[in-house]
C-alpha atoms as a PDB file:
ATOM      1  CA  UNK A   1       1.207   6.623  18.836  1.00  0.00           C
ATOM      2  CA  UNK A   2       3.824   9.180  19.220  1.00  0.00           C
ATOM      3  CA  UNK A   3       2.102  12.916  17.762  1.00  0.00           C
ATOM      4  CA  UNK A   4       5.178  13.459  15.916  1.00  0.00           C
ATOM      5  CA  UNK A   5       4.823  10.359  13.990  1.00  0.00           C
ATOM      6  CA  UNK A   6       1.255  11.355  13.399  1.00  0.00           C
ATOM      7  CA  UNK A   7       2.792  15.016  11.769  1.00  0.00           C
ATOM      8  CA  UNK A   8       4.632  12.793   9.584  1.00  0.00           C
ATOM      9  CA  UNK A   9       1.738  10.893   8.378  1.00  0.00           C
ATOM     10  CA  UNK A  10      -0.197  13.385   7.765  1.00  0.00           C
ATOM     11  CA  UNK A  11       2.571  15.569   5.864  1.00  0.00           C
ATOM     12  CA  UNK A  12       2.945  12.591   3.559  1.00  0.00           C
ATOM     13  CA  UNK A  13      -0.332  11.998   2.940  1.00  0.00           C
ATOM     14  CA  UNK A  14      -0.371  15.920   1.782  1.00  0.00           C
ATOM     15  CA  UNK A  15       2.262  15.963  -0.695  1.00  0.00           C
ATOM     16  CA  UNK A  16       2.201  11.714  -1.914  1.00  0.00           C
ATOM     17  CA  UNK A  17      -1.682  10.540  -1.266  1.00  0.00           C
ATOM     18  CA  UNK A  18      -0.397   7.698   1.126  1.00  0.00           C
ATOM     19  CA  UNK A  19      -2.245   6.800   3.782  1.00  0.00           C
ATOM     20  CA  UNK A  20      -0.601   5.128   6.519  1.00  0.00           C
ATOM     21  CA  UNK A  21      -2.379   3.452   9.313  1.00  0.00           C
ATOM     22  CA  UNK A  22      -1.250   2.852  12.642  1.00  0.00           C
ATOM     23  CA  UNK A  23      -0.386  -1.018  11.362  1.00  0.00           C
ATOM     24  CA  UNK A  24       1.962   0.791   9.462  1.00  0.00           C
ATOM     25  CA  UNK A  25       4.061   2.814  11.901  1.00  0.00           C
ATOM     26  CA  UNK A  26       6.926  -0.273  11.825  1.00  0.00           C
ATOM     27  CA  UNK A  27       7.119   0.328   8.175  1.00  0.00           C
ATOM     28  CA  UNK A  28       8.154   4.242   8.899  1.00  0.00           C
ATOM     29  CA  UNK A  29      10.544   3.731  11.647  1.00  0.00           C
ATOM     30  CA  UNK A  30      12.234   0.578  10.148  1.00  0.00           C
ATOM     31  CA  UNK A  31      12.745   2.495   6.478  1.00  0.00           C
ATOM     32  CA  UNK A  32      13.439   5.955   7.696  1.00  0.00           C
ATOM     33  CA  UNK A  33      15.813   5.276  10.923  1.00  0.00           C
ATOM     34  CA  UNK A  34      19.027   4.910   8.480  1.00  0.00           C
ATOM     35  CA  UNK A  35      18.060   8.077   6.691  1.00  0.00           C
ATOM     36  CA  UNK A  36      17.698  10.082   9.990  1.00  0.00           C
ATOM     37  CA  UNK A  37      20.863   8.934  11.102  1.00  0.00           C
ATOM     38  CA  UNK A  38      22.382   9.430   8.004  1.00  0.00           C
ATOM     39  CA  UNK A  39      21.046  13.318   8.196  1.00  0.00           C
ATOM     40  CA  UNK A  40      21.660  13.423  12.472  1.00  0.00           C
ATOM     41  CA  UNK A  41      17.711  13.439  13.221  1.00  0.00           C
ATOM     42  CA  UNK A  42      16.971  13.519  16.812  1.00  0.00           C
ATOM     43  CA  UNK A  43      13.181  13.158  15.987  1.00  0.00           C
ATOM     44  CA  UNK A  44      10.448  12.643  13.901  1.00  0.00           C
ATOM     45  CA  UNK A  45       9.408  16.175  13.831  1.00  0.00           C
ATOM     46  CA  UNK A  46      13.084  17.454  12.642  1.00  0.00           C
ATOM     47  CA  UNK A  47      12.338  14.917   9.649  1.00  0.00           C
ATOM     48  CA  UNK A  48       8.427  16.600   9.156  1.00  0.00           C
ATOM     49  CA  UNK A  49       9.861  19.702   8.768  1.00  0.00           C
ATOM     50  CA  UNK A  50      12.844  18.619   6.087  1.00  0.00           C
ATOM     51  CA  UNK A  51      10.174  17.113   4.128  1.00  0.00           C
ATOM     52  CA  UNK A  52       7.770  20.199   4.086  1.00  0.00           C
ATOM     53  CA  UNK A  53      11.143  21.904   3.174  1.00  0.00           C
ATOM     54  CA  UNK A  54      10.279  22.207  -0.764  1.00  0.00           C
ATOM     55  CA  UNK A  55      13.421  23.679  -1.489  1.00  0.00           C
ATOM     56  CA  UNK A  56      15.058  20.747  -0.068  1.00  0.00           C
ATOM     57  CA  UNK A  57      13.993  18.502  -3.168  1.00  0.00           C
ATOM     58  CA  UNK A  58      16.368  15.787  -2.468  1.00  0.00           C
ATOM     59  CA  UNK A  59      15.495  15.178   0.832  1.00  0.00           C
ATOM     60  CA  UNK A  60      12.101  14.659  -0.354  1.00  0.00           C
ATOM     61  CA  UNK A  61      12.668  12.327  -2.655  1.00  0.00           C
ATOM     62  CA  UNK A  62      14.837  10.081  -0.396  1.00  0.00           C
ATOM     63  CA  UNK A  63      12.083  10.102   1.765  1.00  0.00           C
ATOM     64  CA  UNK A  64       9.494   8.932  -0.688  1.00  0.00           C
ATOM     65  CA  UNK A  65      11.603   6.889  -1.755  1.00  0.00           C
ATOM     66  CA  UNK A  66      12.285   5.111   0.925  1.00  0.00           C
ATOM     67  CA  UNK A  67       8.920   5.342   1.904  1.00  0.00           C
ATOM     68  CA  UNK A  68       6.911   3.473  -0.884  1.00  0.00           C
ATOM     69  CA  UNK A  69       6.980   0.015  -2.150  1.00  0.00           C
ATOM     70  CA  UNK A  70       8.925  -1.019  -4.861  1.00  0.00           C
ATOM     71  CA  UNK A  71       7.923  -4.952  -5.176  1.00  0.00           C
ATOM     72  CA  UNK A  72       8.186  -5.802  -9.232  1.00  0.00           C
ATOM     73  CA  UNK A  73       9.673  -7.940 -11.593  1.00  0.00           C
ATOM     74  CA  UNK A  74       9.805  -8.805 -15.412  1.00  0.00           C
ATOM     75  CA  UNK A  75       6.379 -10.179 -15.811  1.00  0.00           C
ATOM     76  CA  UNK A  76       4.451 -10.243 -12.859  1.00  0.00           C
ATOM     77  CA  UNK A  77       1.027 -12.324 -12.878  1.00  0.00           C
ATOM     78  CA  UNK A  78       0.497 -14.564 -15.481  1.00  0.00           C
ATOM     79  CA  UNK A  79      -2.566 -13.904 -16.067  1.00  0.00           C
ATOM     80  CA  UNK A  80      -1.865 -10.369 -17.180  1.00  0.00           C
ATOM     81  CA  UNK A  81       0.194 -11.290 -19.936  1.00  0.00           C
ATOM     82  CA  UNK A  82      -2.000 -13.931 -20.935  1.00  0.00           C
ATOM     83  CA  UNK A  83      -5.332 -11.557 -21.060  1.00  0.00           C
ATOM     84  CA  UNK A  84      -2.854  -8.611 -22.376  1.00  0.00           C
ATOM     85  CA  UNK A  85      -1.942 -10.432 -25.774  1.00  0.00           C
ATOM     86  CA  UNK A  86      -4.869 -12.723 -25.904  1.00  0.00           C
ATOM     87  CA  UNK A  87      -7.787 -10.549 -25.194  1.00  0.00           C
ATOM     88  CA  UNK A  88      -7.056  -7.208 -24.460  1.00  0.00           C
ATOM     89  CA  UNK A  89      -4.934  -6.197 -27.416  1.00  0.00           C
ATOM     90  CA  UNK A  90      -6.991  -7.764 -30.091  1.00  0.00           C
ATOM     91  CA  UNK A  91      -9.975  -6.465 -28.580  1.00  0.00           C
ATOM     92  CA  UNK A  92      -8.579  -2.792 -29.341  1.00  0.00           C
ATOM     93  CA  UNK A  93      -6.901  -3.466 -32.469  1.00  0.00           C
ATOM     94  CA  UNK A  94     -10.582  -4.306 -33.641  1.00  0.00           C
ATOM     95  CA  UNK A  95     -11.936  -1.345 -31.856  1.00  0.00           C
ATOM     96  CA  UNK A  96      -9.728   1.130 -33.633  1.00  0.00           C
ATOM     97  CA  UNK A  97     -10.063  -0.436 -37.105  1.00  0.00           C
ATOM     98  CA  UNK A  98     -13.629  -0.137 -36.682  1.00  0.00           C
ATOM     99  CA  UNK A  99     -13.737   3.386 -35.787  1.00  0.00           C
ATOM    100  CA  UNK A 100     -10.576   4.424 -37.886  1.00  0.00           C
ATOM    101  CA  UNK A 101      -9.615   6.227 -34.606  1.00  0.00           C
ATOM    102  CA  UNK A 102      -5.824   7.081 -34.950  1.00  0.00           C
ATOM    103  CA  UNK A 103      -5.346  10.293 -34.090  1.00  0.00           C
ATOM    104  CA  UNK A 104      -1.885  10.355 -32.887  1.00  0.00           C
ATOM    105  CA  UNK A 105      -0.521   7.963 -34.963  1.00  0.00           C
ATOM    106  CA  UNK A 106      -0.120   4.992 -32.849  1.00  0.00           C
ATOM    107  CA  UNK A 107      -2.162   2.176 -32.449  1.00  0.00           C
ATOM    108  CA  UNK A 108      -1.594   1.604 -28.752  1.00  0.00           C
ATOM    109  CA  UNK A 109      -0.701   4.732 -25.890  1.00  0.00           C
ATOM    110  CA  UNK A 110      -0.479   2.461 -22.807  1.00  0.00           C
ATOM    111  CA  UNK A 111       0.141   4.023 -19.136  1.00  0.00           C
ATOM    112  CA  UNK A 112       2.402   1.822 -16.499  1.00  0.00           C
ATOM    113  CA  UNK A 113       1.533   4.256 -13.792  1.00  0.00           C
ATOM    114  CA  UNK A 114       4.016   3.733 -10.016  1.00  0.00           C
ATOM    115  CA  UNK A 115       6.131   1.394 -12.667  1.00  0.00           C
ATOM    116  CA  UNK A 116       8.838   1.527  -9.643  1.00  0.00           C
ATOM    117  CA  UNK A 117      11.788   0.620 -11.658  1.00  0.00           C
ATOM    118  CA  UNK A 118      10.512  -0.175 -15.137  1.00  0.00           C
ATOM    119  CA  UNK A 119       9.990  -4.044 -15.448  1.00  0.00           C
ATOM    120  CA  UNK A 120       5.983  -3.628 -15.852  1.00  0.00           C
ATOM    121  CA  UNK A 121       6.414  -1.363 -18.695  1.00  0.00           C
ATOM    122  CA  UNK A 122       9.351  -3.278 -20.152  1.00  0.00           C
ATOM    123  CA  UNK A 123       7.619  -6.932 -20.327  1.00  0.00           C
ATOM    124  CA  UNK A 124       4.505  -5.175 -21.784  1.00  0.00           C
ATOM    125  CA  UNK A 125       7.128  -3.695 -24.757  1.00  0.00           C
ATOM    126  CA  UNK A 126       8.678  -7.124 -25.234  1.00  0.00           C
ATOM    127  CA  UNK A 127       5.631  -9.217 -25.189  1.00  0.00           C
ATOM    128  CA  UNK A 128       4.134  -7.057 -27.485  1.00  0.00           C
ATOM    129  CA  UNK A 129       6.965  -7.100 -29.641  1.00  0.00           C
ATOM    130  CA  UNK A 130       6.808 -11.103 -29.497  1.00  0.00           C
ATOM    131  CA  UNK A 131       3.113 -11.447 -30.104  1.00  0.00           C
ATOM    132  CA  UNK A 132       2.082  -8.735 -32.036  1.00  0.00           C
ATOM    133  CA  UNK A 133       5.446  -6.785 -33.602  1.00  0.00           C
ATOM    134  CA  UNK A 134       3.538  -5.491 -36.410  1.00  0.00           C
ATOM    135  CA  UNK A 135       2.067  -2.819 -34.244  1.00  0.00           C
ATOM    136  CA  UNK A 136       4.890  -2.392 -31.965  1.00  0.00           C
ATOM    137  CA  UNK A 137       6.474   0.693 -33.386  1.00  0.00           C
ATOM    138  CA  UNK A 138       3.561   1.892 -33.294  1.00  0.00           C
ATOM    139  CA  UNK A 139       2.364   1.370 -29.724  1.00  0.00           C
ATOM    140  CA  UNK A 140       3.600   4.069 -27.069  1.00  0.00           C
ATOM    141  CA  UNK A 141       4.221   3.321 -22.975  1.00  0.00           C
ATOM    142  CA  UNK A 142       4.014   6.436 -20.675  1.00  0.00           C
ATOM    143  CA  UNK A 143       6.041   4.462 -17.454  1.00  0.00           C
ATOM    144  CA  UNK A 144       5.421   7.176 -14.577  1.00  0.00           C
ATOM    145  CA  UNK A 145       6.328   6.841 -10.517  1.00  0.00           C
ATOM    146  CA  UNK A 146       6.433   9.622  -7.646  1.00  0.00           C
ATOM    147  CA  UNK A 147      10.002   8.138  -6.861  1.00  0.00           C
ATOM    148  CA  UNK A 148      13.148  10.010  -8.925  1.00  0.00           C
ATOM    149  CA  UNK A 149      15.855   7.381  -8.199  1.00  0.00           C
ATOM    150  CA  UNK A 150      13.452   4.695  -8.930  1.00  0.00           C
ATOM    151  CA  UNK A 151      12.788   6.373 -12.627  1.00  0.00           C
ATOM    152  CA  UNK A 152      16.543   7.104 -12.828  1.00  0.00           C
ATOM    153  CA  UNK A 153      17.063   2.989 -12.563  1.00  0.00           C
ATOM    154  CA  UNK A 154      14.415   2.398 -15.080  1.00  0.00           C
ATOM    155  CA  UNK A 155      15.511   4.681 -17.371  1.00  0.00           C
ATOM    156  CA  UNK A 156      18.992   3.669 -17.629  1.00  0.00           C
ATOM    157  CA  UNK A 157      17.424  -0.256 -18.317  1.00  0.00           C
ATOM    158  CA  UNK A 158      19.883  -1.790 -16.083  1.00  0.00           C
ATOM    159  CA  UNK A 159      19.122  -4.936 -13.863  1.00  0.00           C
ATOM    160  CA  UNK A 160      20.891  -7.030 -11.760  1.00  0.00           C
ATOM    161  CA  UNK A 161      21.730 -10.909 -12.248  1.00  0.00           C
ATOM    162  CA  UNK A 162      19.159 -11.369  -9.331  1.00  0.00           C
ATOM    163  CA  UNK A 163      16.196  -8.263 -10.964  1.00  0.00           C
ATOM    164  CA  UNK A 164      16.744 -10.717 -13.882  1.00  0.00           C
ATOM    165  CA  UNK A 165      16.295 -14.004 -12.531  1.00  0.00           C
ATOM    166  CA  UNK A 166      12.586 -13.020 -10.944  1.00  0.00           C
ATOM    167  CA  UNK A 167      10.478 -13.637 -13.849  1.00  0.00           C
ATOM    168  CA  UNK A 168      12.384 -13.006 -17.343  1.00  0.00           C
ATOM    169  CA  UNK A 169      12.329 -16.369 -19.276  1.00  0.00           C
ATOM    170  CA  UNK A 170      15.962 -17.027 -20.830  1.00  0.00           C
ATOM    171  CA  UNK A 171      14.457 -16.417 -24.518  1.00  0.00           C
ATOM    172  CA  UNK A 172      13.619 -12.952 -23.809  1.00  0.00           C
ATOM    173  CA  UNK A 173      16.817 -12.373 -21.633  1.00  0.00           C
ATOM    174  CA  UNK A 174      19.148 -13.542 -24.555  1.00  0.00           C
ATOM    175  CA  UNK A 175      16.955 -11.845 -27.338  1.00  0.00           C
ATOM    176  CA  UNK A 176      16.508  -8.494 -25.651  1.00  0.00           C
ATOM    177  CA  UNK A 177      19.468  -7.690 -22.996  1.00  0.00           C
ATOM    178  CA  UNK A 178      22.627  -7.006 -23.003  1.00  0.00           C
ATOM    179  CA  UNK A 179      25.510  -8.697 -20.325  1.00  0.00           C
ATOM    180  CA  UNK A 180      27.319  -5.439 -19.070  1.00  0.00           C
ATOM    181  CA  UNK A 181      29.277  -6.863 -17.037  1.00  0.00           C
ATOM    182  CA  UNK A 182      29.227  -9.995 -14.561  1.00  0.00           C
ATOM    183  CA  UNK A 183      26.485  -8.525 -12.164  1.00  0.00           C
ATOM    184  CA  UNK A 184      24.128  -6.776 -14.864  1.00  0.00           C
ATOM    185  CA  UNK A 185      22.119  -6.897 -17.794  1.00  0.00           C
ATOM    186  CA  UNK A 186      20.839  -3.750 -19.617  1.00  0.00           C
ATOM    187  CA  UNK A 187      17.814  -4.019 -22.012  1.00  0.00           C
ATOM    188  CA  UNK A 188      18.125  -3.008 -25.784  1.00  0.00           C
ATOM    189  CA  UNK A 189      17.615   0.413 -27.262  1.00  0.00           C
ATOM    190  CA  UNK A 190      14.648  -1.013 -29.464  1.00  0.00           C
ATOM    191  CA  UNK A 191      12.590  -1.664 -26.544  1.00  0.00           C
ATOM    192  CA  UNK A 192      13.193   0.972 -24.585  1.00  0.00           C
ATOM    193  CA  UNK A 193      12.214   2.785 -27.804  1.00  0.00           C
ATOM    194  CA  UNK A 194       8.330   2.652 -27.030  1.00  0.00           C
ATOM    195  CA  UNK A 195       8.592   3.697 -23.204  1.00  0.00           C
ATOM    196  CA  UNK A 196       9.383   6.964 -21.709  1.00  0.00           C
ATOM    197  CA  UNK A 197       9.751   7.709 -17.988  1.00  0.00           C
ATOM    198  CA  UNK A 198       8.090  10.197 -16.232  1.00  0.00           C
ATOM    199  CA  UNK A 199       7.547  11.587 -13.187  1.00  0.00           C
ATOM    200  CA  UNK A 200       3.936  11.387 -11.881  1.00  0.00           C
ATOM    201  CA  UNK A 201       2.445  12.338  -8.424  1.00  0.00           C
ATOM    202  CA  UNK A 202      -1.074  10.641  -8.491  1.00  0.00           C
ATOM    203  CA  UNK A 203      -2.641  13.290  -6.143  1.00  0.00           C
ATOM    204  CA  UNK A 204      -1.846  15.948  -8.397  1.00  0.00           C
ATOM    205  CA  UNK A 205      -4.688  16.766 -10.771  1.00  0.00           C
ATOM    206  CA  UNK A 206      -2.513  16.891 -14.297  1.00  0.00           C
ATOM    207  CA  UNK A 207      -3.082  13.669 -15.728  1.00  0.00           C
ATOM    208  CA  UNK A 208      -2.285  12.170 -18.911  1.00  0.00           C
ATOM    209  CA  UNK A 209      -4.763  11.954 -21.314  1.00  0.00           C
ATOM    210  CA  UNK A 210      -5.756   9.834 -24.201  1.00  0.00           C
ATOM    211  CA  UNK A 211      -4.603   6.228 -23.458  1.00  0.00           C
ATOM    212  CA  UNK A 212      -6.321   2.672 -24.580  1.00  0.00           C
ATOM    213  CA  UNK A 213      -4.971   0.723 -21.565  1.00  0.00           C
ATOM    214  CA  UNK A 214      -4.231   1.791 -18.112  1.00  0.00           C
ATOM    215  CA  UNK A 215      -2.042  -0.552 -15.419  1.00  0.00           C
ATOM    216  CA  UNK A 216      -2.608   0.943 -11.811  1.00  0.00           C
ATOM    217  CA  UNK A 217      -1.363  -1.820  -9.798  1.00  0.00           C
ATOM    218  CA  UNK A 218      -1.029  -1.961  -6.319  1.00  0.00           C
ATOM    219  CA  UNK A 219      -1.553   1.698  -5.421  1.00  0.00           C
ATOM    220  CA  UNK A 220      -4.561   2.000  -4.663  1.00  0.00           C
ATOM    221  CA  UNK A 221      -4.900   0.232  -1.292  1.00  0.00           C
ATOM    222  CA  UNK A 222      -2.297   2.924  -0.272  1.00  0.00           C
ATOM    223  CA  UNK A 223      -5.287   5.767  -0.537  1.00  0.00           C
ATOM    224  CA  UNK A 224      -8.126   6.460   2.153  1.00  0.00           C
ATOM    225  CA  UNK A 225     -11.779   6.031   0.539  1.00  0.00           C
ATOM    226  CA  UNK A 226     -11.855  10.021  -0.612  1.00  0.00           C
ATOM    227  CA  UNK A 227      -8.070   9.781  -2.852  1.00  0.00           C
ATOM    228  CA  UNK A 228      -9.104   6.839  -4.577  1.00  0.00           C
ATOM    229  CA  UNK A 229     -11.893   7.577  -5.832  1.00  0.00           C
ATOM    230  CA  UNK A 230     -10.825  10.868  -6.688  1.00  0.00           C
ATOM    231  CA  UNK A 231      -8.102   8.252  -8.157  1.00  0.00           C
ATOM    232  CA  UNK A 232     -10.545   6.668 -10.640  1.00  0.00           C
ATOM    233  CA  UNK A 233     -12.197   9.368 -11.373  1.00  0.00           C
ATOM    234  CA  UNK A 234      -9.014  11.086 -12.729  1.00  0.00           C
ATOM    235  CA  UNK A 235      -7.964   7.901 -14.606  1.00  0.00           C
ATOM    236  CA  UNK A 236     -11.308   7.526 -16.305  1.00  0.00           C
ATOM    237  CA  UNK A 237     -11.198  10.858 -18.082  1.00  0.00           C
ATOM    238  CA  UNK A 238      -7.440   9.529 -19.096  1.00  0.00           C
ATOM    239  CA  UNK A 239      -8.462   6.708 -20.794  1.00  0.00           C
ATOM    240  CA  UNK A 240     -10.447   6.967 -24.238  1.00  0.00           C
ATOM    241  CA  UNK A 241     -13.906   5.317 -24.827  1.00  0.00           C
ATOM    242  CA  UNK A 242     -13.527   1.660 -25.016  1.00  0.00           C
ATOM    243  CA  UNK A 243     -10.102   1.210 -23.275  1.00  0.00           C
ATOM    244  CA  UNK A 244      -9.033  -0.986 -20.122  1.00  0.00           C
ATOM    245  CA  UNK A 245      -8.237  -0.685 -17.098  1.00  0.00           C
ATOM    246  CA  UNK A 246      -6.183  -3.171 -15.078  1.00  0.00           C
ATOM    247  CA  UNK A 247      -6.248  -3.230 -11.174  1.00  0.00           C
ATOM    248  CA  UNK A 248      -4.057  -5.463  -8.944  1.00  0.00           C
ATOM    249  CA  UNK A 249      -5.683  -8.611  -7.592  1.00  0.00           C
ATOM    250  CA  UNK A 250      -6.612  -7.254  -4.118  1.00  0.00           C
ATOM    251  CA  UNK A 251      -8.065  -4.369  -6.107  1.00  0.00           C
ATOM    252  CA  UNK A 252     -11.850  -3.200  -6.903  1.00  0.00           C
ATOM    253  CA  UNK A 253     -12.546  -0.568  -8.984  1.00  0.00           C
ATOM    254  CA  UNK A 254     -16.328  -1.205  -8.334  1.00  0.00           C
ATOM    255  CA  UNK A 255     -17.560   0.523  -5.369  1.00  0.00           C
ATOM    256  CA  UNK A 256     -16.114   4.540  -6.666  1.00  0.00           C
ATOM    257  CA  UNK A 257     -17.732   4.958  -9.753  1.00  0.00           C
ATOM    258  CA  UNK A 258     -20.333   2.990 -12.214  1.00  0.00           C
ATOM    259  CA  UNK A 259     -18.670   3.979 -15.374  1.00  0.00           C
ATOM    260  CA  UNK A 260     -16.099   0.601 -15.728  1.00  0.00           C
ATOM    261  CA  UNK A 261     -18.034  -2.913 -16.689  1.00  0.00           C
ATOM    262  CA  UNK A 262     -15.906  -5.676 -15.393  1.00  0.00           C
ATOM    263  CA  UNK A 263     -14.096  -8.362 -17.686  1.00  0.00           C
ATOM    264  CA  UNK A 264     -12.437 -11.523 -17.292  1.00  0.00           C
ATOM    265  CA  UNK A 265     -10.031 -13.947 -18.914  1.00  0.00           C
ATOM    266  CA  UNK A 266      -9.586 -16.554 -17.385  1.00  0.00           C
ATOM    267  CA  UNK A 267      -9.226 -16.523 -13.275  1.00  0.00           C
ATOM    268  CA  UNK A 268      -7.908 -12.840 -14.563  1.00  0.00           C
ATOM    269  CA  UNK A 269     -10.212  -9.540 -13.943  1.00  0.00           C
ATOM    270  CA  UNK A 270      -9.341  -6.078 -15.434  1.00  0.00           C
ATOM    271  CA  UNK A 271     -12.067  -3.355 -16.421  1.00  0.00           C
ATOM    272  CA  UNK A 272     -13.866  -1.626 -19.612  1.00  0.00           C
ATOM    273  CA  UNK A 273     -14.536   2.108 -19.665  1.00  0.00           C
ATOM    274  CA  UNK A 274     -18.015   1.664 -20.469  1.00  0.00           C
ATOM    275  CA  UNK A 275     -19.669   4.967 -21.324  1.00  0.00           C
ATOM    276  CA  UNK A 276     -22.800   3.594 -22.251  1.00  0.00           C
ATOM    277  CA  UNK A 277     -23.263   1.451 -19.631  1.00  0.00           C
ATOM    278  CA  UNK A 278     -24.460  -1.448 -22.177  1.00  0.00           C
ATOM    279  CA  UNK A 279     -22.603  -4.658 -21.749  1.00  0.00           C
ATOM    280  CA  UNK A 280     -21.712  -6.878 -24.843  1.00  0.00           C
ATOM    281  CA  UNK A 281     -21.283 -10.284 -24.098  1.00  0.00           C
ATOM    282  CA  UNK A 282     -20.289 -11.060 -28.099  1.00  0.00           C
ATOM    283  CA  UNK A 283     -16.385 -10.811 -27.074  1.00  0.00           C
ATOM    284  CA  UNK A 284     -16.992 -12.794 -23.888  1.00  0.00           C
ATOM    285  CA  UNK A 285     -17.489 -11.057 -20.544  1.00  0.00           C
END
């Protein structure tokens, strides 16, 4: 493996939390080659030391970027939505009824952390406004990702005829969207009412607080053993007693901390910040 390659590793892994293996070396050269040409880099170590350049922000952010995954679309996993507005939801409704625990004002304060370009957060607003819109004005998404372009796109709610077709059902599509023009859609100003867009570096120790459900989807598995569990630890003392926490599928939660009982609905697995550590099977496990 070529040692410049290795700088550049390990300089992302610094400033992002990704860990790259040597598996993953193809994944470097074929995503960064058109940027280096594009900025006339001889090597790998002229592009290290651009990126350690802080004051050359945009650089930076082309290179993450470019760098990280951005594999979504409106509705991903089934089972998700199905546990989110069968189980999940309820579950807290009843929770904060039964303690009266309101404190901000809204019902729900949901975190779509690496949202990449906003359809997570956006089918969790809809859905929520289908199944359960008497709470939906006052339910609040925090939609955060390391990647500036990739917030700028899923702020401005725009998708193209293809983003659209990957998952969106035509009821939701003519209900909640907008046809800009022949190529794109833009979602409605009501849903993106609920969601705001923030930037978020998940190696940086300011974290959110205060939320009731927490999507962290396929990130994880991008961190060596020490970042992600200092990962979950940072997310658990975001979320408030009683809330959920929802993993990808290739995802485990399990072996970094004791604190989460796990939950399923179905074929579908998420987690429950369990203080406690007493399980109650009366809601089904």
């Amino acid at each position: 493996m070529s040692e410049e390659i290795l700088k550049f590793m390990s300089a992302l892994k610094k400033d992002t939390g990704l860990s790259l293996n040597e598996e993953k070396i193809y994944l470097i050269e074929s995503r960064l080659s058109g940027l280096m040409e594009d900025y006339k880099m001889s090597s790998y170590q002229e592009l290290t030391d651009r990126f350690q350049n802080h004051s050359d922000q945009e650089f930076r952010e082309k290179v993450i970027d470019r760098i990280t995954t951005h594999e979504t679309k409106f509705f991903r996993d089934d089972g998700l939505f199905e546990a989110l507005v069968s189980r999940i939801i309820p579950e807290l409704l009843e929770q904060r009824a039964l303690s009266n625990r309101n404190p901000s004002g809204h019902y729900l304060k949901i975190w779509c952390a690496a949202c990449s370009t906003g359809q997570e957060p956006y089918s969790i607003a809809m859905e929520i406004k289908e199944k359960t819109p008497e709470i939906f004005k006052k339910t609040r998404i925090l939609a955060t990702d390391i990647a500036y372009d990739t917030l700028l796109k899923a702020k401005s709610g725009i998708y193209s005829n293809f983003e659209i077709s990957r998952g969106l059902e035509p009821k939701y599509l003519n209900k909640y969207f907008t046809k800009i023009s022949d190529t794109e859609y833009q979602i409605n100003d009501e849903i993106k009412s609920i969601v705001e867009f923030k930037y978020q570096n998940l190696i940086s120790d300011d974290f959110p607080t205060g939320f009731d459900l927490i999507l962290c989807r396929n990130v994880s598995y991008y961190f060596d053993h020490d970042d992600r569990k200092k990962l979950f630890k940072k997310i658990e003392k975001s979320m408030n007693p009683d809330s959920f926490l929802i993993l990808g599928s290739a995802e485990s939660i399990t072996d970094y901390t004791s604190t989460f009982i796990v939950r399923e609905f179905g074929k579908f697995r998420y987690y429950e910040l369990n203080p406690t550590n007493v399980t109650f099977f009366s809601k089904g496990a």
